[in-house]
Protein backbone atom coordinates (compact mmCIF):
# COMPACT_ATOMS: atom_id res chain seq x y z
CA UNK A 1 -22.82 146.51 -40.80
CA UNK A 2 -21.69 144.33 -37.74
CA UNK A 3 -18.26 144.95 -38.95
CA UNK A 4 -18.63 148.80 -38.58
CA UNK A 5 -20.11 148.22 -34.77
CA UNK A 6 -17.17 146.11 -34.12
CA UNK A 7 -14.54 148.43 -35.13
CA UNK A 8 -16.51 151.57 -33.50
CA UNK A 9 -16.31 149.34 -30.31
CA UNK A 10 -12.93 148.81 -30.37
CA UNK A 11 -12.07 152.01 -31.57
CA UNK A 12 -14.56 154.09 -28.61
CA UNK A 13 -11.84 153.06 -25.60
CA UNK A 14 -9.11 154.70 -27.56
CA UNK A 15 -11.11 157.84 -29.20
CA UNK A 16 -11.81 158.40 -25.13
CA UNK A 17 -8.82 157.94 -23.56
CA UNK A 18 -7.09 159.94 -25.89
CA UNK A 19 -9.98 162.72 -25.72
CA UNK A 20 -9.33 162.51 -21.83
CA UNK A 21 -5.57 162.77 -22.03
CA UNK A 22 -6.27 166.11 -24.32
CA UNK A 23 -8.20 167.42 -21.54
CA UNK A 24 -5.20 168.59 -19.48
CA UNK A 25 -3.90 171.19 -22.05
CA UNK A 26 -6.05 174.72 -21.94
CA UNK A 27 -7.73 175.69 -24.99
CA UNK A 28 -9.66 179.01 -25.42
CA UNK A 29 -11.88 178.64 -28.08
CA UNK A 30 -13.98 181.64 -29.88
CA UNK A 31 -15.95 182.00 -32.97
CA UNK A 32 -13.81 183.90 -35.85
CA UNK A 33 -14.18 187.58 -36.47
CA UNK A 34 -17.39 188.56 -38.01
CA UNK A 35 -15.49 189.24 -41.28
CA UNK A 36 -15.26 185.11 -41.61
CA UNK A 37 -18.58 184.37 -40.31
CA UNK A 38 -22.05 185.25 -41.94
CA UNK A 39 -25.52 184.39 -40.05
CA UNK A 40 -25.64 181.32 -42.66
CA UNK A 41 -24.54 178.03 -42.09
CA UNK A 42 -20.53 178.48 -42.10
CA UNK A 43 -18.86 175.13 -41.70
CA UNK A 44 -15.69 173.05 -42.98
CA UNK A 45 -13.22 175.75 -42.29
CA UNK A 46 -9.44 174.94 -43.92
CA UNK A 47 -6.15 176.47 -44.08
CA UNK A 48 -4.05 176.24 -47.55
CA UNK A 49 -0.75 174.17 -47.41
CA UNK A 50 0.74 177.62 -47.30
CA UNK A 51 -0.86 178.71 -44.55
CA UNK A 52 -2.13 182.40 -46.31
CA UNK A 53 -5.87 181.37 -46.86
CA UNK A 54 -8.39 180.11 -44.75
CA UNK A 55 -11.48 178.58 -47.04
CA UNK A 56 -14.71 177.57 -45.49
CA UNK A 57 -18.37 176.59 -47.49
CA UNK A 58 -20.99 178.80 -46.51
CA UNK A 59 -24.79 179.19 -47.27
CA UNK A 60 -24.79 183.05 -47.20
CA UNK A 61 -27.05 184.83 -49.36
CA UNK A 62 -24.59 187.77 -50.43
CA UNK A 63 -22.02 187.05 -53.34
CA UNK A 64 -23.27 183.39 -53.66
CA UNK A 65 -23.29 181.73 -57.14
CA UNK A 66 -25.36 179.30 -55.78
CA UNK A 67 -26.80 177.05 -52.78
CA UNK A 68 -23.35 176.46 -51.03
CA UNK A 69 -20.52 178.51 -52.37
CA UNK A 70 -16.67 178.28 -51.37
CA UNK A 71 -15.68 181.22 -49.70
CA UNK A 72 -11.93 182.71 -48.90
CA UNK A 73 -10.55 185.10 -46.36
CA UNK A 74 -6.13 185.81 -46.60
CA UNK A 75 -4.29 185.07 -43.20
CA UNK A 76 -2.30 188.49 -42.64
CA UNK A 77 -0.67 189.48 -39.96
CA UNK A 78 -2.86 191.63 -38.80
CA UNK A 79 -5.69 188.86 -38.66
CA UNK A 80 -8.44 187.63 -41.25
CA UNK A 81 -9.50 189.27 -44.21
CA UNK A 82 -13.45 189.74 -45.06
CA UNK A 83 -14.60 186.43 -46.45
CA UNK A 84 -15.07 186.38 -49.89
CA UNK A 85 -16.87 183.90 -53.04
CA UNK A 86 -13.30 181.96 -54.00
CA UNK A 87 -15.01 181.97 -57.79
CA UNK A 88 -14.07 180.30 -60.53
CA UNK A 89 -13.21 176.99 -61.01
CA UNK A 90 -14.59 176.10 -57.66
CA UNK A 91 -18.22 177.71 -57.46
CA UNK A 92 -21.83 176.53 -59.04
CA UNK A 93 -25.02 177.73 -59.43
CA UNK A 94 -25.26 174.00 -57.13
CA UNK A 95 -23.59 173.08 -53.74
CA UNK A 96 -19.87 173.22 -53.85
CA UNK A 97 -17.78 173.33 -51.12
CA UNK A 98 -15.71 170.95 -48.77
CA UNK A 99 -12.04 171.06 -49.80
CA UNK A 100 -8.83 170.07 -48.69
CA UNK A 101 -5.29 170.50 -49.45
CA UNK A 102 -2.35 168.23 -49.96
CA UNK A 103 0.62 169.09 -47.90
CA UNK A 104 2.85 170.48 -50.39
CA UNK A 105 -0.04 172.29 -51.61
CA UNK A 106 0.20 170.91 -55.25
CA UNK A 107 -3.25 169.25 -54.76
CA UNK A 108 -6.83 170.22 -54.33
CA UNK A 109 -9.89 168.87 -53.76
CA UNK A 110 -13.48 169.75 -53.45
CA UNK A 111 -17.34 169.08 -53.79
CA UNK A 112 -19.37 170.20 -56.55
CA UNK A 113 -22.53 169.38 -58.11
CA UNK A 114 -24.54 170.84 -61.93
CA UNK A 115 -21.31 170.29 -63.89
CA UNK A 116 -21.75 169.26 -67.17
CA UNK A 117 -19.42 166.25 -66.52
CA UNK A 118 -20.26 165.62 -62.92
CA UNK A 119 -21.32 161.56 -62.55
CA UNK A 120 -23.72 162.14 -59.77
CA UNK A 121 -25.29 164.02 -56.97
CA UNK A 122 -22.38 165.72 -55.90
CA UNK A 123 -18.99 164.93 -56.95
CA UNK A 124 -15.45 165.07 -56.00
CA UNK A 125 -12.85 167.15 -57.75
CA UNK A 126 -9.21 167.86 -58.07
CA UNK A 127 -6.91 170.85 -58.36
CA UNK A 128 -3.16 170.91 -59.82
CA UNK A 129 -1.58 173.84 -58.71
CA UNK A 130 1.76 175.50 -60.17
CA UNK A 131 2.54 177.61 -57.26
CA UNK A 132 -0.63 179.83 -56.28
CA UNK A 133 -2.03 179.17 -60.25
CA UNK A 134 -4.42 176.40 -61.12
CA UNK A 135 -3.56 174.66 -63.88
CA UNK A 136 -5.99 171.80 -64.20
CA UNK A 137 -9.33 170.95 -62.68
CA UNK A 138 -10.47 167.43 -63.27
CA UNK A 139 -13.33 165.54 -62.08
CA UNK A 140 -11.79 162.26 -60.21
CA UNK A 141 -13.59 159.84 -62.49
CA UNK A 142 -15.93 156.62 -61.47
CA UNK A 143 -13.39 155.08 -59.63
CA UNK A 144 -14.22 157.73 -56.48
CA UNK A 145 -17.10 159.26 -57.48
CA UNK A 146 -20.65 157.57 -57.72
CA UNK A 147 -24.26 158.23 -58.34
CA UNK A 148 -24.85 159.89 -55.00
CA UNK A 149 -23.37 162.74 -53.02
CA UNK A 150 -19.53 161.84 -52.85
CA UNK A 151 -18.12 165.12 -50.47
CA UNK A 152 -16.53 165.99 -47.51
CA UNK A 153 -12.92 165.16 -48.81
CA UNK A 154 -9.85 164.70 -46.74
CA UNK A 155 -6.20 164.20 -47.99
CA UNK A 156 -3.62 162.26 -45.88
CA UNK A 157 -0.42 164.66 -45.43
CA UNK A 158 1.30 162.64 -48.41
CA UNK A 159 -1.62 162.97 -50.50
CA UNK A 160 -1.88 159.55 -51.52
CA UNK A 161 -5.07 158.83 -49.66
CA UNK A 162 -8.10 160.65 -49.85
CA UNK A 163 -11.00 159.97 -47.13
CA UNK A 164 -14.58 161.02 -48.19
């Protein structure tokens, strides 16, 4: 534990000065259209390596499978589509959600719990891809996943290191 301290010590002068040097650059930040959002607990928004679908987990009651649900709206050019359950492979009667997408877009991966070969609380899982088809989902094994809630996955832009 005095290890993490230290390195959040060192770490908070550069975190800042870097936050300040952002500060010069306008930003206009609002909410997304109302076709994204829901008046549940909408969080983890991502864009696809392609750049055509924007998923996010959300709580909402309507066309959930479950607690948390994966939900995906298509970036057109006329703006976002209406939100909707991604489905199958990625939603649970549990909490799935969280995902992220390697840069070439071969690779995802996402949170899930109740799956008959989760190894815990929540586990981490990956998709293959073949273009815009899935072609495997596998659960990434003890070596990443544990007893307890393994989620919130990030993939470096190569997508040989994932952060959790």
């Amino acid at each position: 534990m005095k290890h993490l301290i230290v390195l959040l010590l060192i770490c908070l002068p550069f975190a800042s000065a870097s936050a300040q040097h952002l500060s010069g650059f306008k930003m206009d930040i609002a909410p997304l259209p109302v076709l994204v959002n829901s008046p549940a607990d909408d969080y983890a928004p991502v864009i696809n390596a392609s750049g055509t679908m924007l998923y996010l987990t959300s709580y909402r009651d309507q066309d959930s499978r479950g607690e948390a649900d994966l939900f995906v709206s298509s970036l057109e050019t006329s703006g976002l589509t209406t939100a909707v359950n991604a489905g199958d492979p990625f939603n649970t009667a549990g909490n799935d959600g969280a995902i992220t997408f390697s840069a070439d877009g071969t690779i995802a991966v996402f949170a899930s719990d109740g799956r008959e070969d989760g190894l815990g609380d929540t586990d981490l899982y990956m998709i293959r891809y073949s273009g815009e088809k899935i072609i495997e989902v596998t659960n990434l094994g003890p070596a990443v996943n544990s007893e307890y809630w393994d989620s919130q996955p990030t993939l470096t832009a190569d997508g040989m290191t994932l952060y959790f």
